[in-house]
Each structure stands twice: as C-alpha cells, then as structure tokens.
Protein backbone atom coordinates (compact mmCIF):
# COMPACT_ATOMS: atom_id res chain seq x y z
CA UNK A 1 -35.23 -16.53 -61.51
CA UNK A 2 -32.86 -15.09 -59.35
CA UNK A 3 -29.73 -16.88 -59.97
CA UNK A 4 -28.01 -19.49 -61.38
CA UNK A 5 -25.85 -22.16 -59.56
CA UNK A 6 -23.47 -24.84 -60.98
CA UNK A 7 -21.50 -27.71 -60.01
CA UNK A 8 -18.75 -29.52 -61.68
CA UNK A 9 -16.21 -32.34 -61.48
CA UNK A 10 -12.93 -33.16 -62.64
CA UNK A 11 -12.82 -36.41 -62.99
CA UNK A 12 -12.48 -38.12 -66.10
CA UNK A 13 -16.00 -39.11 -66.68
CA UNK A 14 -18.55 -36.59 -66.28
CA UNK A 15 -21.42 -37.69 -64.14
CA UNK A 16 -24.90 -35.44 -64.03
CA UNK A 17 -25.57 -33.48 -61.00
CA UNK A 18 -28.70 -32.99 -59.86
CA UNK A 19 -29.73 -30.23 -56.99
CA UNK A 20 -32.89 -30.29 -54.80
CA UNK A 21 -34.12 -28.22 -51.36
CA UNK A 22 -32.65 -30.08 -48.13
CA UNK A 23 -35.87 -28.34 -46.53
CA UNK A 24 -39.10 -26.69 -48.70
CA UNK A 25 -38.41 -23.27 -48.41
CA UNK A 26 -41.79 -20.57 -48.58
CA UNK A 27 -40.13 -17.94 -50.46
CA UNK A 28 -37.59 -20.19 -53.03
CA UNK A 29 -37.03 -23.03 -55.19
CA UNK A 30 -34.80 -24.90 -57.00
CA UNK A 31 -34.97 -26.25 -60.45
CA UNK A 32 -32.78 -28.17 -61.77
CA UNK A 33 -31.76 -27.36 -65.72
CA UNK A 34 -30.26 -31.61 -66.26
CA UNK A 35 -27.25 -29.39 -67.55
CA UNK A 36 -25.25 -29.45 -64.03
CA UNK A 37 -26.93 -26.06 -63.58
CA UNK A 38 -30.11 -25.54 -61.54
CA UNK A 39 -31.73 -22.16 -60.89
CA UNK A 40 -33.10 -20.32 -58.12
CA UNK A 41 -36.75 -19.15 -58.29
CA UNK A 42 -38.27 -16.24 -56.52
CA UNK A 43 -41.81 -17.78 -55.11
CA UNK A 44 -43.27 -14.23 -54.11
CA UNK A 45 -42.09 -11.34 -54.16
CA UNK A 46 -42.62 -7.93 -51.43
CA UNK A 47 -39.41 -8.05 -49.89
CA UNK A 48 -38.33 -4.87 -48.40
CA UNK A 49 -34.86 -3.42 -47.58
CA UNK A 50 -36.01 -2.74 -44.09
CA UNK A 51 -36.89 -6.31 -43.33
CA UNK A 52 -33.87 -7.64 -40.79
CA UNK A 53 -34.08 -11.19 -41.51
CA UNK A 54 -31.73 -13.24 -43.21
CA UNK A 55 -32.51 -15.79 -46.01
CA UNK A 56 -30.48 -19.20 -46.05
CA UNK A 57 -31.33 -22.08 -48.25
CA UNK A 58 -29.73 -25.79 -48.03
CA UNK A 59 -29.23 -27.44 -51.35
CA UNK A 60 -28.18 -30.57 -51.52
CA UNK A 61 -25.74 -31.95 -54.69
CA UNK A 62 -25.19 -35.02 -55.75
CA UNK A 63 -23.62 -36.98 -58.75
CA UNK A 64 -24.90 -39.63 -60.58
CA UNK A 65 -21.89 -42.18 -59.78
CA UNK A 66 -22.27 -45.88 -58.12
CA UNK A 67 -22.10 -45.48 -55.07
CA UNK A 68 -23.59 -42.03 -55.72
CA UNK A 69 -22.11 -39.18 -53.56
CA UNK A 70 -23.46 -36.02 -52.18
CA UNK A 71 -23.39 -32.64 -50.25
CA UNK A 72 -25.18 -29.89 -48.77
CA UNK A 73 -24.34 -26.59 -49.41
CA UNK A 74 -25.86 -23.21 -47.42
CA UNK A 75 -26.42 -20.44 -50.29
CA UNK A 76 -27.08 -16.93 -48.43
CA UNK A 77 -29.66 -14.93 -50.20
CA UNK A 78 -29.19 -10.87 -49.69
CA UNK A 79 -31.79 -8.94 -50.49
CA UNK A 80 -30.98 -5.78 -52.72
CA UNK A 81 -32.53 -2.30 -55.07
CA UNK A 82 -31.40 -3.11 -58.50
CA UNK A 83 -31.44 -1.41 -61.61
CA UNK A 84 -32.94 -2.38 -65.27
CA UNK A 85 -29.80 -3.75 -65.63
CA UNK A 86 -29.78 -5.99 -62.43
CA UNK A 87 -26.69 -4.45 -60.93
CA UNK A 88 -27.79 -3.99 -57.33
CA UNK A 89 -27.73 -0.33 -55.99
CA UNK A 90 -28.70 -0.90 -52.50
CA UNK A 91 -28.87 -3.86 -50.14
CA UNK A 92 -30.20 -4.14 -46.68
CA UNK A 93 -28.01 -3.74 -43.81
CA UNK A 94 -27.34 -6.82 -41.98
CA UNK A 95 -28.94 -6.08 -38.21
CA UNK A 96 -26.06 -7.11 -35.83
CA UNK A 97 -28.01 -9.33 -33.20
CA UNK A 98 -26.94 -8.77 -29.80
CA UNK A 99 -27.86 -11.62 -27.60
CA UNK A 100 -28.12 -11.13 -23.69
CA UNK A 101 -29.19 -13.55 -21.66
CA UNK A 102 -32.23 -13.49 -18.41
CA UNK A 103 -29.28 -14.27 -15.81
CA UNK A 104 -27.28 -11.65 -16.98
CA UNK A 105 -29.58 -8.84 -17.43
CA UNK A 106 -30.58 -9.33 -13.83
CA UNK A 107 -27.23 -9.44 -12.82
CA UNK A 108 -26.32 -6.02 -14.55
CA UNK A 109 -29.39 -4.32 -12.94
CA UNK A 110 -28.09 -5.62 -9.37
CA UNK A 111 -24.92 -4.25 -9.97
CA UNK A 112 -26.74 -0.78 -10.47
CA UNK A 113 -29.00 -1.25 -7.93
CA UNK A 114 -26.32 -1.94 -5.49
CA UNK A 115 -23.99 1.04 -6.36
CA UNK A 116 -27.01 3.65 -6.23
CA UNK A 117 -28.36 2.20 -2.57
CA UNK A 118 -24.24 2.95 -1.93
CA UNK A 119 -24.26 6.23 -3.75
CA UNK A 120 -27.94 7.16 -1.07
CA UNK A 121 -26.31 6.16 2.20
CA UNK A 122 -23.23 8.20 1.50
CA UNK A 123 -25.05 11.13 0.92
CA UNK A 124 -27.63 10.91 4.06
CA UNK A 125 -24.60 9.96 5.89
CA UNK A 126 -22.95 13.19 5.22
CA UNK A 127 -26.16 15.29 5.34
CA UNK A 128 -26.20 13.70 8.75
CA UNK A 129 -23.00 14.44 9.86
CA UNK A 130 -23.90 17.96 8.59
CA UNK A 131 -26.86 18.58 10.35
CA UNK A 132 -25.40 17.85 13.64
CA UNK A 133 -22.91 20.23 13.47
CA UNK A 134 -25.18 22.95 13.15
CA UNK A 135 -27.31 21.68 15.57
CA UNK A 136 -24.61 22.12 18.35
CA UNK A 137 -24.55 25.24 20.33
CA UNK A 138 -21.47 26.69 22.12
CA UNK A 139 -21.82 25.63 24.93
CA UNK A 140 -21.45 21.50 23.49
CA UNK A 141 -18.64 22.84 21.56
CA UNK A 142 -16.49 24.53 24.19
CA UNK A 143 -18.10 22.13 26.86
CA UNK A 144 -14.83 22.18 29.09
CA UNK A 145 -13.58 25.44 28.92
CA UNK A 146 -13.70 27.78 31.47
CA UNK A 147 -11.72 31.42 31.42
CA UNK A 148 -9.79 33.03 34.37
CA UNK A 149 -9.20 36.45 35.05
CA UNK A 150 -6.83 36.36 37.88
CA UNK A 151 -3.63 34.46 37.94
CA UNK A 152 -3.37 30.86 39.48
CA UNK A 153 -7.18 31.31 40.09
CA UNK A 154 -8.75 27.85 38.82
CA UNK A 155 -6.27 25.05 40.28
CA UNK A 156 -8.75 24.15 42.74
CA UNK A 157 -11.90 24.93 41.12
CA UNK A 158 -13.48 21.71 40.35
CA UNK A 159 -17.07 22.99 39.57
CA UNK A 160 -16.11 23.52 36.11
CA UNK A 161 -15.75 20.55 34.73
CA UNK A 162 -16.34 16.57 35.17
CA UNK A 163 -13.55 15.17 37.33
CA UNK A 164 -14.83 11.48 37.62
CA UNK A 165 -13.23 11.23 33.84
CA UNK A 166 -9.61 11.66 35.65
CA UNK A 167 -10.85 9.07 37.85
CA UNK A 168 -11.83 6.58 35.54
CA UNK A 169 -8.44 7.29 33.42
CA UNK A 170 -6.72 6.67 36.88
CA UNK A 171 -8.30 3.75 37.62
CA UNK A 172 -8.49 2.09 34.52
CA UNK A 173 -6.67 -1.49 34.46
CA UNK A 174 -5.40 -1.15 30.78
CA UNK A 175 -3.22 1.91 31.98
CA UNK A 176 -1.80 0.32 34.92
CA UNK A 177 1.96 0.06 34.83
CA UNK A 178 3.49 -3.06 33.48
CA UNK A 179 4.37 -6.18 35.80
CA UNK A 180 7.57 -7.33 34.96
CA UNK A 181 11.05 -6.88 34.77
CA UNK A 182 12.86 -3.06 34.59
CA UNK A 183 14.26 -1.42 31.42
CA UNK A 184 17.61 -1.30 32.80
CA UNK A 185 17.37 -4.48 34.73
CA UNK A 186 17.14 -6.05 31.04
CA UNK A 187 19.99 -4.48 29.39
CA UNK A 188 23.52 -6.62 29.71
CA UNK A 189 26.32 -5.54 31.15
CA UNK A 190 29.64 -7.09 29.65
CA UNK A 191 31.45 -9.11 31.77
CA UNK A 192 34.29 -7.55 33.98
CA UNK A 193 37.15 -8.99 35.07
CA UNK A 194 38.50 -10.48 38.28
CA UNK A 195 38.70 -8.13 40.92
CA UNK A 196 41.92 -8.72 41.64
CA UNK A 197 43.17 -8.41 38.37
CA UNK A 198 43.87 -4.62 37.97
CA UNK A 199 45.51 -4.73 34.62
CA UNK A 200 42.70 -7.35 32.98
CA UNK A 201 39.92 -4.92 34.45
CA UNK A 202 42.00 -1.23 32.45
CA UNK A 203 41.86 -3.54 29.08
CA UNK A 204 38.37 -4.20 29.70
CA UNK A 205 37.20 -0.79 30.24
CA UNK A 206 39.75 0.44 27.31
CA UNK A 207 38.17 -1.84 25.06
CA UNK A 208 34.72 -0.66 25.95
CA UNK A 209 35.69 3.03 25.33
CA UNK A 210 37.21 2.28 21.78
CA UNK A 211 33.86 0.34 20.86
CA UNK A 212 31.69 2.62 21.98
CA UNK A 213 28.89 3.85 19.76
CA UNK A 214 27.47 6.29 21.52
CA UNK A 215 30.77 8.41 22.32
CA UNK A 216 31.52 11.32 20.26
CA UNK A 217 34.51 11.27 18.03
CA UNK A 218 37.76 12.43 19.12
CA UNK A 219 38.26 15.40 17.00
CA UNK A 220 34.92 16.91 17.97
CA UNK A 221 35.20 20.11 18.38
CA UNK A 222 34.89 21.41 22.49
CA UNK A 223 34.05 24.92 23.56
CA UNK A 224 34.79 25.82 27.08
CA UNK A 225 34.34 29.23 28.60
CA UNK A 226 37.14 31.25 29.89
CA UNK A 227 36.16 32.77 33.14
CA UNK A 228 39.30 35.31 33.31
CA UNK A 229 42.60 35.09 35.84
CA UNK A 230 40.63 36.80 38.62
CA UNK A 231 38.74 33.42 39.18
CA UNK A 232 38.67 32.08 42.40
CA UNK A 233 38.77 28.33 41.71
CA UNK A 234 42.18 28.90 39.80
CA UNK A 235 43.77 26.38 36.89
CA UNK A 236 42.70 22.99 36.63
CA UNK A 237 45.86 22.91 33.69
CA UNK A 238 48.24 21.11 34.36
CA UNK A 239 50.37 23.71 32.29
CA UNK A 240 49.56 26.57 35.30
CA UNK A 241 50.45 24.72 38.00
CA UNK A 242 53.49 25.18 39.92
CA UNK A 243 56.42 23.44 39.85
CA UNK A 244 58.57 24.70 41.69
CA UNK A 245 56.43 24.49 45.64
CA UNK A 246 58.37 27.97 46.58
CA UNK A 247 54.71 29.32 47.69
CA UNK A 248 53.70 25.95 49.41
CA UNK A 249 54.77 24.52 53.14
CA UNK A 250 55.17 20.80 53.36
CA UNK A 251 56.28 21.07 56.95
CA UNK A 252 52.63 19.14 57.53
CA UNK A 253 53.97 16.05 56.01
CA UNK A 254 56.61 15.33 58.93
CA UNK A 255 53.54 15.51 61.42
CA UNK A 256 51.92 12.24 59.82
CA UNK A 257 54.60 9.62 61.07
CA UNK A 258 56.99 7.60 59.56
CA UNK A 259 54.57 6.16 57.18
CA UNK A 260 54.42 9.51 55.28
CA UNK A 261 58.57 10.25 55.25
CA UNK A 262 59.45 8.71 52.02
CA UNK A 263 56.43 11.36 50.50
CA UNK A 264 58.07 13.89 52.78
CA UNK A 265 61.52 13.48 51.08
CA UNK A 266 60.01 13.70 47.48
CA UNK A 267 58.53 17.40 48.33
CA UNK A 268 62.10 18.39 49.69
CA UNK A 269 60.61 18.76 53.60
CA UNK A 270 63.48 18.18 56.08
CA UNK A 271 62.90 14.57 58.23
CA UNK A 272 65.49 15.20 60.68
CA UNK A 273 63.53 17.10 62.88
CA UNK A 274 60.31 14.29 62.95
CA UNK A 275 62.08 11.67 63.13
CA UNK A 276 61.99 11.16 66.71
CA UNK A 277 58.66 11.85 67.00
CA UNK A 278 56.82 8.92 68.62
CA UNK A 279 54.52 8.60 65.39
C-alpha cells in the first residue's frame, strides 16, 4: 500500500462511496476499504529515480444514492527515496518535454542553411574582388596617364590615349542639349505700364526696387577706393563740382539757335549778340 484516498459528503444522509480503476493500470490498484476509503496498491515494484515517466491513474467515485452519481478523478503518482519512516528524501525530477515538430525542424535548418550559403558568397566575393587587385599591373592602373617634360607639349598628342571615348560622349543622344523653351524665356516679367504713362511706369519700377529680394540692404556697408586729387577723371560728387562756371565758357550755347536761348540765359551767356543769327 502506498496510500490512502477518501471521499466524503455533506449531505445529511451519508451514502457509501465506492472507488474503482477507470482503466486497469500494470503497476497499481485500487481497493476499496467499504469505509469511504480505498487504498492504493503497489503491483511491482523496481522503480528507479532515473526513470522519466510519469504515473497517472483515473479513479472513478461514486455514491450509493438513486439516481447514483459519479466522478473521475486523475491522482498523480511521484516516485520518491524514502526513509524507515516513509518521509521521502528524494524524488525524481520531472523531465521537461520539449516538443518540436517535423515542419519546424526543417524550417530551422533552412534558415541556417540559407544564412551560411550567404555568409560563403560574401566571402568569395571579397576574395574575388581581392585577387583582382593584385592581379593588375601598372600599366591597367595608370592606363591613361602619360607625363610631359616640356611645357604645352601633349595638346596634340593623341597617341596616348583612346579618343573615340570623347567621341562617343559627344555623340551620345542622352547628353544632347534639351529641346524646349530657354531659362530666361520662362521666367515672368511683371507687367509695365503704358508707355505713355511716365509717372505709372516710376511707381512701377519704385515698387519693384522696394520688393526686391535680391538687393542688398540699404545700410550695407560700401568701400570705394580713393584714387587721390591728381586723378585725371576728376569728381563725380556732386559736392566738388563748381558752382560758380567762372572757369567755364558758355559762349557755345548762342551758336545752337534760338531753340537753345532760354538754356543760354540760365548759364548767364549774353543773347544779344546771337540773336540775329539766321539759326
């Protein structure tokens, strides 16, 4: 005997349980004490603590009531070293089963097949790569250069290298220049006033100025050079120039006919003596 298992009920009358095997079982048995006890019999013994397998036995319970009622209940078994005073020292450790299926064990070994077949072609591809660099001399290296001792000696040497590859470049359709319409031709040019109107044209222009984002700022800062008072060209200032016309002969403007007298008078030239003249 192994153990002892009971059942009980709480009702108010007491029926009699009685417990029997589900399914015979080679190694156990049940007996049943008429007591609502029964107890579990060892059949052989030889078990081992490094045997794997588990041990599960299905009793089935039931009362002696009208209608009479039952149930099955699964009792694990564990098999364990005990001592002369049946407390258990050692018991077998449960083997954890680790189920894998066909589909995806072959899967798994693709996956590493694949990745070392990747892992080879990388490496021949480099060892490749490798090998034909130190296969190639100088001369495939440097295969268009060609040294000059003298200056502007080599503009019309064409021995030394292909010039059909210029050709092709030349002639090659994808490099041709584009059909269509000009850069400039696209951009648009805002639209100008009437060319009569003078005033509407200034405003126009003004207004372009102001908006301008390419202009520089108006406080940017200008550097001119000086060239010195012994210049030739002389003052384009405003602030040099002479006012007062002592050093300058407007005589000139009394040869250029009446049309020119009013201009005459502003400068301070004397009419009198052009005015007869047939211009």
């Amino acid at each position: 005997v192994i153990g002892t298992i009971s059942a009980t009920d709480k009702d108010d009358h007491l029926p009699a349980f009685s417990f029997t095997l589900v399914k015979p079982n080679a190694n156990f048995s049940v007996i049943d004490n008429n007591d609502n006890t029964s107890n579990i019999v060892l059949k052989h013994g030889g078990f081992s603590l490094e045997d794997s397998r588990d041990y599960v036995i299905d009793i089935e319970i039931s009362d002696g009531g009208r209608p009479p009622m039952s149930s099955i209940t699964s009792l694990p078994i564990k098999v364990c070293r005990c001592d002369n005073k049946r407390i258990h020292t050692q018991c077998k450790a449960a083997q954890l089963k680790m189920g894998v299926s066909v589909h995806a064990l072959i899967a798994i070994l693709l996956c590493i097949l694949t990745i070392l077949v990747i892992v080879i072609l990388i490496a021949m591809r480099k060892r490749h790569q490798k090998d034909a660099l130190v296969t190639l001399g100088k001369s495939e290296i440097h295969e268009q250069l060609v040294t000059y001792d003298e200056e502007g000696g080599g503009e019309m040497d064409t021995n030394g290298y292909d010039v059909s590859i210029l050709t092709s470049a030349r002639n090659d359709g994808s490099m041709s220049m584009r059909q269509g319409p000009s850069l400039y031709a696209m951009v648009k040019k805002p639209p100008t006033a009437c060319k009569g109107d003078m005033a509407m044209m200034i405003e126009v222009k003004k207004d372009d100025a102001d908006h301008d984002r390419d202009g520089i700022p108006y406080d940017t800062l200008h550097i001119y050079g000086y060239e010195g008072p012994e210049s030739l060209a002389g003052s384009l200032s405003s602030l040099d120039s002479s006012s007062t016309g002592s050093n300058l002969d407007y005589d000139f403007l009394n040869d250029w006919g009446p049309r020119f007298r009013t201009l005459a008078e502003l400068y301070g030239v004397d009419g009198s003596e052009g005015s007869d003249s047939p211009y």
